[in-house]
Protein backbone atom coordinates (compact mmCIF):
# COMPACT_ATOMS: atom_id res chain seq x y z
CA UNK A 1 -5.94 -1.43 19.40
CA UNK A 2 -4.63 -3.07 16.39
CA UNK A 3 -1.42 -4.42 18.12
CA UNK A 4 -3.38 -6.12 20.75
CA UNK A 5 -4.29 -8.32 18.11
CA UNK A 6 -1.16 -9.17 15.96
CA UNK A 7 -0.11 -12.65 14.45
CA UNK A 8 2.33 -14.90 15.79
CA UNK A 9 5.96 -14.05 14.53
CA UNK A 10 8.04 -16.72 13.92
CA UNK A 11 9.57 -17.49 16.64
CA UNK A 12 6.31 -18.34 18.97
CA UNK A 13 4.69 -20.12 15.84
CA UNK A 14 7.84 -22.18 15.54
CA UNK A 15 7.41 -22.78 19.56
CA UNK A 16 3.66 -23.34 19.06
CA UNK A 17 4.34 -26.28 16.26
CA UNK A 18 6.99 -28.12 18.70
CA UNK A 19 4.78 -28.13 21.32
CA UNK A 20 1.70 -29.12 19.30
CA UNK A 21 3.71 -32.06 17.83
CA UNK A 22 5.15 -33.27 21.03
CA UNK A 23 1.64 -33.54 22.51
CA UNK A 24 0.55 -35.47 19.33
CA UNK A 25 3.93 -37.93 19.76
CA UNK A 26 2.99 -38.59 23.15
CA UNK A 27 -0.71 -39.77 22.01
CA UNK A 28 -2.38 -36.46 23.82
CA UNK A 29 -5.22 -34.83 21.19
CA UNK A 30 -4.51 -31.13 20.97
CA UNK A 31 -7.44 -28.47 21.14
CA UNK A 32 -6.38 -25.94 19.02
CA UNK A 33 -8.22 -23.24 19.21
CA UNK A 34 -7.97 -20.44 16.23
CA UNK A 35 -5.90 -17.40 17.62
CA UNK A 36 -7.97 -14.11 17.21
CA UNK A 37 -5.66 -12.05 14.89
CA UNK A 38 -5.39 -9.08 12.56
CA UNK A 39 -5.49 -10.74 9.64
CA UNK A 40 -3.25 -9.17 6.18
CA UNK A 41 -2.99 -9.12 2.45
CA UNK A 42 -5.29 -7.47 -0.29
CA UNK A 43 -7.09 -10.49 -1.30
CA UNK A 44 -7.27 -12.63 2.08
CA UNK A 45 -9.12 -8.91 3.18
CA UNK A 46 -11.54 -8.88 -0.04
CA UNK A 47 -12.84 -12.46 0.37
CA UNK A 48 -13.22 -11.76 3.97
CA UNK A 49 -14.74 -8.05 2.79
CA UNK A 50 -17.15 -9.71 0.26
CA UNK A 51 -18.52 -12.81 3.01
CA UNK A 52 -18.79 -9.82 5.31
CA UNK A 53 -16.82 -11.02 8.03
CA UNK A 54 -14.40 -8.57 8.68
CA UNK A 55 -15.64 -5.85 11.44
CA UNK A 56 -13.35 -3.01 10.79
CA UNK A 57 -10.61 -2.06 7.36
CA UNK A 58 -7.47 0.02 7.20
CA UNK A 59 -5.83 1.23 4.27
CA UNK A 60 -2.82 2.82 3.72
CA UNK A 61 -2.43 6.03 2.43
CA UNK A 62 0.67 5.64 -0.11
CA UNK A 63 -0.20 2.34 -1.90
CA UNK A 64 1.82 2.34 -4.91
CA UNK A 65 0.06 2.26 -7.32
CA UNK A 66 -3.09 3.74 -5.94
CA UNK A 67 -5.25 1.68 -8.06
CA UNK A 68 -4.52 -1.57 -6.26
CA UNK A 69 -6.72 -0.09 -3.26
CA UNK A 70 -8.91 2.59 -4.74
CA UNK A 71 -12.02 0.60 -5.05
CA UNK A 72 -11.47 -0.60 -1.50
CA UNK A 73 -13.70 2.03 -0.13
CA UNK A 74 -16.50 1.66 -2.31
CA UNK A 75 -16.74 -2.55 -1.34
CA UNK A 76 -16.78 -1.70 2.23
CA UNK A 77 -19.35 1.30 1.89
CA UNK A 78 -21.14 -1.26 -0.32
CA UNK A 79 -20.89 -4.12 2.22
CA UNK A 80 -21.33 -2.00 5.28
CA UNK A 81 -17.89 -2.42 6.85
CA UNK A 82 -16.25 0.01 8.59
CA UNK A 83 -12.89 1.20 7.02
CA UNK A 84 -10.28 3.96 7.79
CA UNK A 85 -7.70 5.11 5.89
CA UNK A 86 -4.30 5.08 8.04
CA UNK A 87 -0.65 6.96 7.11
CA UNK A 88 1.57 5.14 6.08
CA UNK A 89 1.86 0.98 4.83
CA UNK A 90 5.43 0.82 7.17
CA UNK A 91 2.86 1.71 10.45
CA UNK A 92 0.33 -1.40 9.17
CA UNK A 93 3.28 -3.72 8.28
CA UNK A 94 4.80 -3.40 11.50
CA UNK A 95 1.64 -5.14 12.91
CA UNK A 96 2.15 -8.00 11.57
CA UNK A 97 5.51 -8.70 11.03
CA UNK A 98 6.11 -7.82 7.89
CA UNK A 99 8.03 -4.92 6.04
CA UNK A 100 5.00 -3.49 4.95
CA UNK A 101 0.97 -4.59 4.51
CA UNK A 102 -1.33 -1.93 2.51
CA UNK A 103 -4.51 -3.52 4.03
CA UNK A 104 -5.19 -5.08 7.40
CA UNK A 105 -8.62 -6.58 8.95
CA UNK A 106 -10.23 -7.20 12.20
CA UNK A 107 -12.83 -10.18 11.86
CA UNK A 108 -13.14 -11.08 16.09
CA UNK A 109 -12.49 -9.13 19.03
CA UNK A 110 -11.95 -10.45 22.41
CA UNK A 111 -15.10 -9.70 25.05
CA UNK A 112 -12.70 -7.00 27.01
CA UNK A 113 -11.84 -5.26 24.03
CA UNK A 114 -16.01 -4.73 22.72
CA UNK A 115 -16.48 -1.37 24.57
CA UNK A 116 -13.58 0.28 23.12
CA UNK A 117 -14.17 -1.13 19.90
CA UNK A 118 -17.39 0.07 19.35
CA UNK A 119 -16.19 3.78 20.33
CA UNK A 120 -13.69 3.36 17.61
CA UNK A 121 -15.74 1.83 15.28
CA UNK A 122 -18.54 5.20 16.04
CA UNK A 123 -15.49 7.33 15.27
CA UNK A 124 -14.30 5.50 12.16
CA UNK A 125 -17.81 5.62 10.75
CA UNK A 126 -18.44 9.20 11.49
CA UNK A 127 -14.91 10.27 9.72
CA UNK A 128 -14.76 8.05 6.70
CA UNK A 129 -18.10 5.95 5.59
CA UNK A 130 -20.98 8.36 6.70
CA UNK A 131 -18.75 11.31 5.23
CA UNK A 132 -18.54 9.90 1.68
CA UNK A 133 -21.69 11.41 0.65
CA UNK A 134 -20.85 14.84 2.04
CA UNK A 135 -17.23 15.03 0.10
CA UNK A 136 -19.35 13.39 -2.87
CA UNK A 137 -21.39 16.29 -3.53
CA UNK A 138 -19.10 19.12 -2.88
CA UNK A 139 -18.24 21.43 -5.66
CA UNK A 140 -14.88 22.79 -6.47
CA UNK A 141 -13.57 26.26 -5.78
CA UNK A 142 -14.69 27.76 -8.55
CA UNK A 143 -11.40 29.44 -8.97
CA UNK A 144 -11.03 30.14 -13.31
CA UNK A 145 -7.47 29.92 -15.16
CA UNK A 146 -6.41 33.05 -16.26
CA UNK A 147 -7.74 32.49 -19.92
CA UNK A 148 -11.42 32.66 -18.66
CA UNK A 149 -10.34 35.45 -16.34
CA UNK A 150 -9.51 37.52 -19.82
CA UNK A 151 -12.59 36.43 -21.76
CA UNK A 152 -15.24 37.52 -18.90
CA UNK A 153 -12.97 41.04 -18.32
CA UNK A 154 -13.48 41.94 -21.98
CA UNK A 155 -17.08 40.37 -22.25
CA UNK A 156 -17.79 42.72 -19.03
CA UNK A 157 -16.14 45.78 -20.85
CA UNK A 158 -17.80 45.38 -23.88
CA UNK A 159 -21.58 44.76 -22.00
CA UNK A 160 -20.18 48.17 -19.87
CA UNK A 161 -19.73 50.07 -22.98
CA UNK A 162 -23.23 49.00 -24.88
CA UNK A 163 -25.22 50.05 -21.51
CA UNK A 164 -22.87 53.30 -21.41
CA UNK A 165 -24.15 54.07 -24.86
CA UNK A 166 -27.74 52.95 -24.49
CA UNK A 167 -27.77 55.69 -21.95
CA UNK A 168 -26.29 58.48 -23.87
């Protein structure tokens, strides 16, 4: 979905330019329309996060270091924005161009694309936001080191001998 929407490369923006100032050297005024695109970078995606104008959020998965995204989450849960969490930054870079991007945005999407967007976005809400509460509250295995294994063997033996002798 993501690659219908990626950026000019350079090539077709250097293209785009010529033409655009060859129209403007002949005297014609140029309608230029904004091109709807994915659009990149941690804080282009914030500001965009915190106005609320981006529709969907991926993160990568091995943003070194992790702190530079780990509060991403909690601003979209916060704002209400559908975000994912996607393998790898190489796979999100490759969108647009670049070696590699650890966050990328949707803000638009063209008419033909709604109905499949909104599937995603159902999907994409039901795996990451709506779950946060659910892995929240989960407890840990339980699962003691094998100090606290010792401790409750001989706490059981000695509460197994004082009822064996309360018996006698």
């Amino acid at each position: 979905m993501l690659l219908k929407y990626r950026p000019e490369d350079e090539a077709a923006k250097k293209e785009h330019l010529l033409r655009k100032a060859q129209a403007e050297t002949e005297g014609k005024t140029v309608e230029a329309k904004k091109p709807i695109a994915v659009k990149y970078g941690l804080n282009h995606v914030t500001y965009l996060i915190e106005q609320k104008k981006a529709q969907l959020v991926a993160i990568a998965h091995d943003v070194d270091p992790i702190e530079v995204v780990v509060w991403l989450p909690a601003l979209c849960r916060k704002m209400e924005i559908p975000y994912c969490i996607v393998k790898g930054k190489s796979r999100l870079g490759a969108i647009v161009h670049k070696k590699t991007a650890s966050v990328l945005c949707l803000t638009t999407v063209k008419n033909e694309d709604k109905l499949e967007f909104s599937r995603i976005l159902e999907a994409i809400k039901a795996n990451f936001n709506d779950k946060y509460d659910e892995y929240r509250k989960r407890w840990g295995g339980g699962i003691m080191g094998s100090k606290s294994q010792a401790k409750t063997k001989a706490k059981d033996k000695v509460l197994a001998k004082e009822t064996a002798q309360r018996m006698n």
